[in-house]
PDB file of N, CA and C in Angstrom:
ATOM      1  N   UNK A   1      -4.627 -52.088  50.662  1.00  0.00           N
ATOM      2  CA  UNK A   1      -3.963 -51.726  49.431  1.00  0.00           C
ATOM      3  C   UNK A   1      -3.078 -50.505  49.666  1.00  0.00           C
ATOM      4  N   UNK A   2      -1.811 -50.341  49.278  1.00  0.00           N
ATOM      5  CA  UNK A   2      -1.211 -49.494  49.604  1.00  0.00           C
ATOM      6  C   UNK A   2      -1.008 -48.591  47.806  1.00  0.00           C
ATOM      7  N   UNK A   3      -1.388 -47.163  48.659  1.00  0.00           N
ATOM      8  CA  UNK A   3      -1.654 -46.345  47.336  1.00  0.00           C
ATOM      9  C   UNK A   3      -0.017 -45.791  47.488  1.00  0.00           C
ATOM     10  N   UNK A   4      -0.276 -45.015  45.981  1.00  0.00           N
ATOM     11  CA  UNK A   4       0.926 -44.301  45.666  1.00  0.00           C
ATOM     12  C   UNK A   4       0.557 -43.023  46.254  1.00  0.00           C
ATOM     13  N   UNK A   5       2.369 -42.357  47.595  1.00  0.00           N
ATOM     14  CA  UNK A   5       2.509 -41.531  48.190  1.00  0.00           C
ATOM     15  C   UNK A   5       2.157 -40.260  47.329  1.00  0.00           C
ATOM     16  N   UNK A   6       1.680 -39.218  48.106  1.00  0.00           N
ATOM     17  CA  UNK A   6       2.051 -37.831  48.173  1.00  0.00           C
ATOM     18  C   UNK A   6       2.521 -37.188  48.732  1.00  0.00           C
ATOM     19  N   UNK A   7       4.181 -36.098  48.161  1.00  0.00           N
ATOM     20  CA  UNK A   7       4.819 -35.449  49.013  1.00  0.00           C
ATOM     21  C   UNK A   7       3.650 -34.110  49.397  1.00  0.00           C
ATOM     22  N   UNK A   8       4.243 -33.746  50.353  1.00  0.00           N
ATOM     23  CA  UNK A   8       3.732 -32.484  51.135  1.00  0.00           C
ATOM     24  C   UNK A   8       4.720 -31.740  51.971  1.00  0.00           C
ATOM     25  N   UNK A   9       5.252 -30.816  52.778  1.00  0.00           N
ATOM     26  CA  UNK A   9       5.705 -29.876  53.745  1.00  0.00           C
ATOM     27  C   UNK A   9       4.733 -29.656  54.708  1.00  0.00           C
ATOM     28  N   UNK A  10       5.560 -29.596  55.987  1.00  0.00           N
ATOM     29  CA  UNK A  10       5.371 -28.946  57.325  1.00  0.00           C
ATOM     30  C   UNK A  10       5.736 -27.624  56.877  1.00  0.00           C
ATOM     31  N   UNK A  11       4.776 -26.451  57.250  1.00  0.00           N
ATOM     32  CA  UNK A  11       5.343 -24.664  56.685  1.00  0.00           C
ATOM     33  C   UNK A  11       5.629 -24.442  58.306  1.00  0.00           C
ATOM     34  N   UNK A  12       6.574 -23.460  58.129  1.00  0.00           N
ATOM     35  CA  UNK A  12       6.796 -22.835  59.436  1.00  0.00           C
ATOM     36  C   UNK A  12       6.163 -22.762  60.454  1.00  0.00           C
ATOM     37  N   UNK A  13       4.417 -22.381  59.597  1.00  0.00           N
ATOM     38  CA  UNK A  13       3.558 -22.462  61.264  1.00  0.00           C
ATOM     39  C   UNK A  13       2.545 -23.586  61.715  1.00  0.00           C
ATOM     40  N   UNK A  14       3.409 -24.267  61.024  1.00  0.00           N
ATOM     41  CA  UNK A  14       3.106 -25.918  61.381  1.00  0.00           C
ATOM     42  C   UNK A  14       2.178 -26.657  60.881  1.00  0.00           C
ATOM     43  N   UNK A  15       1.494 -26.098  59.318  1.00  0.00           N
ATOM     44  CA  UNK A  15       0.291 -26.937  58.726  1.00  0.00           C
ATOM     45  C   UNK A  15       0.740 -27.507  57.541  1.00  0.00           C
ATOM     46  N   UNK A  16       0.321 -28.785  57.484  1.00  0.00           N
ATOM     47  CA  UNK A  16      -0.042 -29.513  56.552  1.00  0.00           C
ATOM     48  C   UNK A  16      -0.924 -29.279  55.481  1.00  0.00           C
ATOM     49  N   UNK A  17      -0.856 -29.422  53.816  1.00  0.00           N
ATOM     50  CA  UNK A  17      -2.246 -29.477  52.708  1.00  0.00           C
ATOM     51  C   UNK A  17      -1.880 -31.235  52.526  1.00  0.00           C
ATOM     52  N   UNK A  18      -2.928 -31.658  52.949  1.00  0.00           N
ATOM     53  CA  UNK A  18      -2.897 -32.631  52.415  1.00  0.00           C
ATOM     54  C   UNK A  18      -3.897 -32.954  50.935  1.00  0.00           C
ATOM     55  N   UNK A  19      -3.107 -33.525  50.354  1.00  0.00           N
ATOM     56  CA  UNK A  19      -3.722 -33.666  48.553  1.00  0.00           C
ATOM     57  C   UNK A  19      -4.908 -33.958  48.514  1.00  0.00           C
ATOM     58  N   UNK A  20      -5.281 -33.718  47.729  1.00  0.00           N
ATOM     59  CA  UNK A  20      -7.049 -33.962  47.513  1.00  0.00           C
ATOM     60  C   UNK A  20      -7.183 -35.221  46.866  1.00  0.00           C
ATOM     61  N   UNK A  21      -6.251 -36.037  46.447  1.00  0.00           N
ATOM     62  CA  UNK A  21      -6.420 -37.279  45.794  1.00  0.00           C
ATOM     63  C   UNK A  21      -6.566 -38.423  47.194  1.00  0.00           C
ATOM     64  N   UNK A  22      -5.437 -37.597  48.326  1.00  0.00           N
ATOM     65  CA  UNK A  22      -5.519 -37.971  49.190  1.00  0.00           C
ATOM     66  C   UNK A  22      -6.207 -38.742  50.296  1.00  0.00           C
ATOM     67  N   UNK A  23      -7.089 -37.324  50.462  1.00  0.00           N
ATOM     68  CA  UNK A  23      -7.961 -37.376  51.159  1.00  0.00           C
ATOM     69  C   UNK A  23      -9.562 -38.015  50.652  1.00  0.00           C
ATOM     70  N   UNK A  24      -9.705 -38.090  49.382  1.00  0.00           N
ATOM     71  CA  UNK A  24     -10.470 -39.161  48.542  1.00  0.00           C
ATOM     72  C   UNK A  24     -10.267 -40.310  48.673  1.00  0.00           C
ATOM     73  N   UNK A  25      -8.955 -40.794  49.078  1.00  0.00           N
ATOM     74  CA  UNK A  25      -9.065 -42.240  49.134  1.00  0.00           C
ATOM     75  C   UNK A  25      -9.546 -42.778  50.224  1.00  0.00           C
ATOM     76  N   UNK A  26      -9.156 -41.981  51.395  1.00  0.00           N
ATOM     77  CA  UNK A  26      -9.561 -42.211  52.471  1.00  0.00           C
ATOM     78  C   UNK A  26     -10.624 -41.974  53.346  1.00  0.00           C
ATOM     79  N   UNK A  27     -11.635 -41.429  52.198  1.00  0.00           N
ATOM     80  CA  UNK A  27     -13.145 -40.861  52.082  1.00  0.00           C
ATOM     81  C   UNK A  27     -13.499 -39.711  53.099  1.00  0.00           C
ATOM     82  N   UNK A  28     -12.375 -38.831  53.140  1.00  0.00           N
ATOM     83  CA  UNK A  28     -12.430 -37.380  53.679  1.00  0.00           C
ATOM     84  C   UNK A  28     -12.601 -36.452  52.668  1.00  0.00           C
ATOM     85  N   UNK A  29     -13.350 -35.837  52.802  1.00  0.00           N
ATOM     86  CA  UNK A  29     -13.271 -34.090  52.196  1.00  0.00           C
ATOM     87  C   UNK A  29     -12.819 -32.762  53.178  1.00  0.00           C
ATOM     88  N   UNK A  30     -12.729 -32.008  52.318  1.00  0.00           N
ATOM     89  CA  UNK A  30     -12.001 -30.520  52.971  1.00  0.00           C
ATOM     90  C   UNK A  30     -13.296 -29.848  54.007  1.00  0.00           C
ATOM     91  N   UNK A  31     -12.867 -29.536  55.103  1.00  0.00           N
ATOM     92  CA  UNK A  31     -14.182 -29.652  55.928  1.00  0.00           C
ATOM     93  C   UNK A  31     -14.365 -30.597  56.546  1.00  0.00           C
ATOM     94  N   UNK A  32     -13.726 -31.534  56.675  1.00  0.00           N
ATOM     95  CA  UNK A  32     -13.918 -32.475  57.598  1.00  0.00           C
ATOM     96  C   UNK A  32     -13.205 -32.725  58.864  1.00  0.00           C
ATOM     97  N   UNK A  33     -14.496 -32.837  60.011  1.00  0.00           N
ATOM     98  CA  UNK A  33     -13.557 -32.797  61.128  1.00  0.00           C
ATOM     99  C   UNK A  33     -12.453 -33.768  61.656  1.00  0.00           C
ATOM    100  N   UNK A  34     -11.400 -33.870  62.057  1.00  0.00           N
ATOM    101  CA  UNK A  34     -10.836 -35.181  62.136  1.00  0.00           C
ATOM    102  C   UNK A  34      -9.850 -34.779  63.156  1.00  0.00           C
ATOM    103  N   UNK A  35      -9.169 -35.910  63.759  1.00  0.00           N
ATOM    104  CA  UNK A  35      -8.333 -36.030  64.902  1.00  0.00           C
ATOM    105  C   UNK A  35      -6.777 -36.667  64.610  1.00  0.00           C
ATOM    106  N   UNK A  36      -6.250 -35.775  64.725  1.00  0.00           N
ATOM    107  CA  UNK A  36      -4.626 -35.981  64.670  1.00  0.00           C
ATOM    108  C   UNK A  36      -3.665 -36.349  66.146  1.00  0.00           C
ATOM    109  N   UNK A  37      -2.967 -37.595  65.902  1.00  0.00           N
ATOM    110  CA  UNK A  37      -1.875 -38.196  67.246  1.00  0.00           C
ATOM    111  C   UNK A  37      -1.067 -38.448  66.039  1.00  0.00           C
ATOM    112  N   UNK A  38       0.519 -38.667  67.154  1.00  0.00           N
ATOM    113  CA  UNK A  38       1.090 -39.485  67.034  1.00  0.00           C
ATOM    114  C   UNK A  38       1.132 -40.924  67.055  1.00  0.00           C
ATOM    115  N   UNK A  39       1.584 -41.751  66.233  1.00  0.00           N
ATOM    116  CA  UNK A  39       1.876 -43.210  66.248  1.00  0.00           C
ATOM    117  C   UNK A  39       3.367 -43.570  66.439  1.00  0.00           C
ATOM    118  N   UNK A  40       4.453 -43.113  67.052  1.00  0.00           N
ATOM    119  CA  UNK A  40       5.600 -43.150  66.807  1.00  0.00           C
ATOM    120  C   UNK A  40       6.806 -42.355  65.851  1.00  0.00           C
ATOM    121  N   UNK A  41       7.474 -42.503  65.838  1.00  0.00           N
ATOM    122  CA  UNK A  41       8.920 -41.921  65.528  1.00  0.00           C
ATOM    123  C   UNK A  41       8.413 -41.535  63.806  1.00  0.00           C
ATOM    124  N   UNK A  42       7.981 -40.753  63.907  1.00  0.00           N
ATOM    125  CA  UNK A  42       7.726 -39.882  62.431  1.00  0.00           C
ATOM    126  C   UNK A  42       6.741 -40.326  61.701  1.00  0.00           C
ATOM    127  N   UNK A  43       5.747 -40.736  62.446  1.00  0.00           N
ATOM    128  CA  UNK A  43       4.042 -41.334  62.253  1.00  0.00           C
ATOM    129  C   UNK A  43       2.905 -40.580  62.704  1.00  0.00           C
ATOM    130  N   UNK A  44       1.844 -39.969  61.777  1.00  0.00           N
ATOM    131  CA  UNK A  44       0.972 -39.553  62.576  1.00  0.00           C
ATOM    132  C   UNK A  44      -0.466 -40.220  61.988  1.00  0.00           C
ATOM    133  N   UNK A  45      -1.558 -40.460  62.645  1.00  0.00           N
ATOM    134  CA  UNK A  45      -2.873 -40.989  62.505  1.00  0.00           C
ATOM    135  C   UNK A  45      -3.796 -39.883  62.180  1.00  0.00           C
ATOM    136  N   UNK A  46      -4.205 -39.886  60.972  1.00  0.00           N
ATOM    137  CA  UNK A  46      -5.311 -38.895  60.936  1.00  0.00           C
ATOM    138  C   UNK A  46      -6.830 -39.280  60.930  1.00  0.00           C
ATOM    139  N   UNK A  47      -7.842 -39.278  61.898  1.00  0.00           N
ATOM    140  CA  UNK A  47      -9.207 -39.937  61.972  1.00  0.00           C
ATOM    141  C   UNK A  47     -10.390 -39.117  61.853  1.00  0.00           C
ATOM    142  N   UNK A  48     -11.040 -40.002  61.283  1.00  0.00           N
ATOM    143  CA  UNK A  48     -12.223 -38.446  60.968  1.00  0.00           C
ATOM    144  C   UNK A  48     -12.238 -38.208  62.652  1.00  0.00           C
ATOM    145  N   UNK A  49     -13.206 -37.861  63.284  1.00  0.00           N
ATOM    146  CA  UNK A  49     -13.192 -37.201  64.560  1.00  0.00           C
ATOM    147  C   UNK A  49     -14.427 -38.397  65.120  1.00  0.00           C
ATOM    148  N   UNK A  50     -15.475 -38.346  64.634  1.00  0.00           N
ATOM    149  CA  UNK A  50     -17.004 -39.394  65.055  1.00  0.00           C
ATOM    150  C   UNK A  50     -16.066 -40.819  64.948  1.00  0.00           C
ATOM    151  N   UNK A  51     -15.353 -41.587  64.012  1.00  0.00           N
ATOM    152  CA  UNK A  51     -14.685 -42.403  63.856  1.00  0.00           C
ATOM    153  C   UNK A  51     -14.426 -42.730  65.382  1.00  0.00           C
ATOM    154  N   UNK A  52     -12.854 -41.826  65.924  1.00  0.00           N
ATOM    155  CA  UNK A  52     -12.161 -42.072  67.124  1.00  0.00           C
ATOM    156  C   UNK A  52     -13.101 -41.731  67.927  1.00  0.00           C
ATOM    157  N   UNK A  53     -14.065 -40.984  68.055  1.00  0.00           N
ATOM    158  CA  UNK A  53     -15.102 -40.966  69.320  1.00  0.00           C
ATOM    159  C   UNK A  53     -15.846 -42.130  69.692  1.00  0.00           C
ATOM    160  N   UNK A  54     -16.235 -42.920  68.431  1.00  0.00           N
ATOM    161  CA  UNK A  54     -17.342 -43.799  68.795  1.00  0.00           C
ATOM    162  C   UNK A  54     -16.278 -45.245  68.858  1.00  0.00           C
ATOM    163  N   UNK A  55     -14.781 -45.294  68.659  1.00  0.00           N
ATOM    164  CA  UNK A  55     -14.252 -46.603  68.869  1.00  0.00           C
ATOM    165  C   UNK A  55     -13.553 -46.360  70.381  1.00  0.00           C
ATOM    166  N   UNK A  56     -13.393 -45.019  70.938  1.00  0.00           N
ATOM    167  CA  UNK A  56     -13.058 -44.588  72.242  1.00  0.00           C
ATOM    168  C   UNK A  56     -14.270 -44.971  73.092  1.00  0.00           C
ATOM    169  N   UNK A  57     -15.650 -44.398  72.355  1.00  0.00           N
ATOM    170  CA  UNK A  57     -17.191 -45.482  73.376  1.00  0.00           C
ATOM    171  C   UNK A  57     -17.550 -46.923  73.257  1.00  0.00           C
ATOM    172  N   UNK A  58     -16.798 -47.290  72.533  1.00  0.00           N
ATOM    173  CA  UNK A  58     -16.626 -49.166  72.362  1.00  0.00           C
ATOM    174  C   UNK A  58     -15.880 -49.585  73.030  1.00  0.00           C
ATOM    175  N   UNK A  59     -14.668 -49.147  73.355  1.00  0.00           N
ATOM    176  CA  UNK A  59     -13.527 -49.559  74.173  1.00  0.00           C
ATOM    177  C   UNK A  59     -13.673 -49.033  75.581  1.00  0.00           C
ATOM    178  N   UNK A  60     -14.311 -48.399  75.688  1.00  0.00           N
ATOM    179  CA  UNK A  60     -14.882 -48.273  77.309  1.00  0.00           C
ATOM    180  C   UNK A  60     -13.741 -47.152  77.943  1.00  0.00           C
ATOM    181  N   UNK A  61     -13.210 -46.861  76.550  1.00  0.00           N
ATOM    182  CA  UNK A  61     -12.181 -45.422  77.231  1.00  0.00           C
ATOM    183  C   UNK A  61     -12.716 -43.982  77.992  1.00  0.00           C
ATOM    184  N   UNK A  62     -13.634 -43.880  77.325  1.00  0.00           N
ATOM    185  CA  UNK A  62     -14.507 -42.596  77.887  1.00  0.00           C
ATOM    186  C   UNK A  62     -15.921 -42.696  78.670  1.00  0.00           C
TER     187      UNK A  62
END
C-alpha cells in the first residue's frame, strides 16, 4: 500500500527527522536502531538494524 508522502530536509550537518506518522507505519519508534544504504540515484533504505542482520544470516552473507 503506498501511503501518503512526508516532506522533510537534509540540514547542513546531514540529518534527517523523519515524521512520526512515518515511522509508525513502518513500525519504528524514536530509539530505534536501524541501518541506512543507498538504493540508487536518490533512494535510500532504512532497516531496523536485527531486520538486515538476520536476512544478511539467511543469505549466507556474513
Amino acid at each position: 500500500m503506498i501511503r501518503e508522502p512526508a516532506e522533510t530536509t537534509v540540514s547542513e550537518a546531514g540529518t534527517v527527522e523523519i515524521p512520526l506518522g512515518v515511522l509508525a507505519e513502518a513500525g519504528l519508534s524514536p530509539g530505534a536502531d536501524i541501518v541506512v544504504y543507498s538504493d540508487g540515484d536518490g533512494r535510500l533504505v532504512i532497516r531496523r538494524k536485527d531486520d538486515a542482520i538476520r536476512d544478511l544470516l539467511e543469505n549466507g552473507a556474513l
